[in-house]
Protein backbone atom coordinates (compact mmCIF):
# COMPACT_ATOMS: atom_id res chain seq x y z
CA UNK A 1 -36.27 3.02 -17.74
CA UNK A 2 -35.29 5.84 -15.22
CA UNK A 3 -35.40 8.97 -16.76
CA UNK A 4 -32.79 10.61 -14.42
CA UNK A 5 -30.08 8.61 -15.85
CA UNK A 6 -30.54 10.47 -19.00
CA UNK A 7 -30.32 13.97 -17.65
CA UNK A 8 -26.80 12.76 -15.99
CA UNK A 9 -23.17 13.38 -18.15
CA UNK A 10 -21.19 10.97 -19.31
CA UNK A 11 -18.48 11.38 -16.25
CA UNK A 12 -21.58 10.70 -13.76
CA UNK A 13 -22.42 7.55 -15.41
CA UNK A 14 -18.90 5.56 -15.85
CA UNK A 15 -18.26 6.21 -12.48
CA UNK A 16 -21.38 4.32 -11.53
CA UNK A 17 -21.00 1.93 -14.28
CA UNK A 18 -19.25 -0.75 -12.02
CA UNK A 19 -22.11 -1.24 -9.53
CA UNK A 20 -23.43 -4.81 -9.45
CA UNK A 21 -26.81 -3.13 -8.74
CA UNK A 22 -29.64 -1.68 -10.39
CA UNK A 23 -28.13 1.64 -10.79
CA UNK A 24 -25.11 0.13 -12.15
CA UNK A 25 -27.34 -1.42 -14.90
CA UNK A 26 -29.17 1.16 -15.75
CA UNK A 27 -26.31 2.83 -15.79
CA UNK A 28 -24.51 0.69 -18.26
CA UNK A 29 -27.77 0.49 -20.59
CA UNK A 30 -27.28 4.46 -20.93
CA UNK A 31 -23.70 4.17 -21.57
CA UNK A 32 -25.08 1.97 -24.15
CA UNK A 33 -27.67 3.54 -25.51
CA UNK A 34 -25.50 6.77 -25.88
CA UNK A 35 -22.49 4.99 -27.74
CA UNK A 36 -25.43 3.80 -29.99
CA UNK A 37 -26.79 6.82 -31.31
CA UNK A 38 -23.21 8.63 -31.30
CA UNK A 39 -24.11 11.26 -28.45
CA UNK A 40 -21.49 12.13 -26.40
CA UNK A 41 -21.81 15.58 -24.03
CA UNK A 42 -17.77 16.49 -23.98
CA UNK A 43 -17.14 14.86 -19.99
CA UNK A 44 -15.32 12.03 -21.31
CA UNK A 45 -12.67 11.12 -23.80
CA UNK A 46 -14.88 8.67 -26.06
CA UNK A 47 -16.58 11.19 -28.06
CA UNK A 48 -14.85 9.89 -31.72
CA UNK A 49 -14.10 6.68 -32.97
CA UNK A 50 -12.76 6.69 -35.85
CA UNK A 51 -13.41 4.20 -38.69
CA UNK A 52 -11.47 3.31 -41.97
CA UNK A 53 -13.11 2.29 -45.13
CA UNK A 54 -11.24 -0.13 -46.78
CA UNK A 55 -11.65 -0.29 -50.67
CA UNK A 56 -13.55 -3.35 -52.35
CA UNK A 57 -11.82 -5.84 -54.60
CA UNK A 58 -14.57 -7.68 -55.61
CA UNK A 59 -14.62 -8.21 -59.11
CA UNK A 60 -11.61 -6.68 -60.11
CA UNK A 61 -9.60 -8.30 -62.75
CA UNK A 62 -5.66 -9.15 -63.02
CA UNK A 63 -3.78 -9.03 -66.14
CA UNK A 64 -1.03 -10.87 -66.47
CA UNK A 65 1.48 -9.15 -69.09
CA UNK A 66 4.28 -10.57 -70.51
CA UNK A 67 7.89 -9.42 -69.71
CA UNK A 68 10.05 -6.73 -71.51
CA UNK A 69 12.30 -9.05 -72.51
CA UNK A 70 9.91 -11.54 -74.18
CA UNK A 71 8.16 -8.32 -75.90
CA UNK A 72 11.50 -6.52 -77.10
CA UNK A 73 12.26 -10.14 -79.11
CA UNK A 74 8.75 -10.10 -80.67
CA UNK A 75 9.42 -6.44 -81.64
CA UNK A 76 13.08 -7.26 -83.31
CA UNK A 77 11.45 -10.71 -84.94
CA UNK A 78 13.18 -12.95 -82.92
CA UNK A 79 10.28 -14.44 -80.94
CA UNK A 80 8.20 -17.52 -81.80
């Protein structure tokens, strides 16, 4: 690992990202490496990602209830 990619900002490094060299891979490992530990320094726009928690319905439980009608002629004696 070259340390001098480290000490370069994020602007330096996409622009060097597309080599089909070593510097371009090392380059892209740091790009990497960066997006994996959330560190951005403010040169380029992909400082945030945002991320949506979704709620769990595992285990929940529907109840089926019967219909006003069906309960109003229970109520007045008409129902079986």
């Amino acid at each position: 690992m070259n340390l001098t990619f480290m000490e370069m900002t994020d602007k330096g490094l996409a622009s060097m990202r597309d080599m089909q060299d070593t510097i371009g891979r090392e380059a892209r490992r740091e790009i990497k490496r960066r997006e994996q530990i959330g560190y951005a320094d403010g040169t380029m726009f992909m400082t945030a990602k945002a991320q949506v928690e979704i709620e769990s319905r595992v285990g929940t439980v529907t109840i089926a209830t019967p219909t006003a009608r069906k309960v109003e002629k229970r109520m007045a004696g008409r129902g079986r």
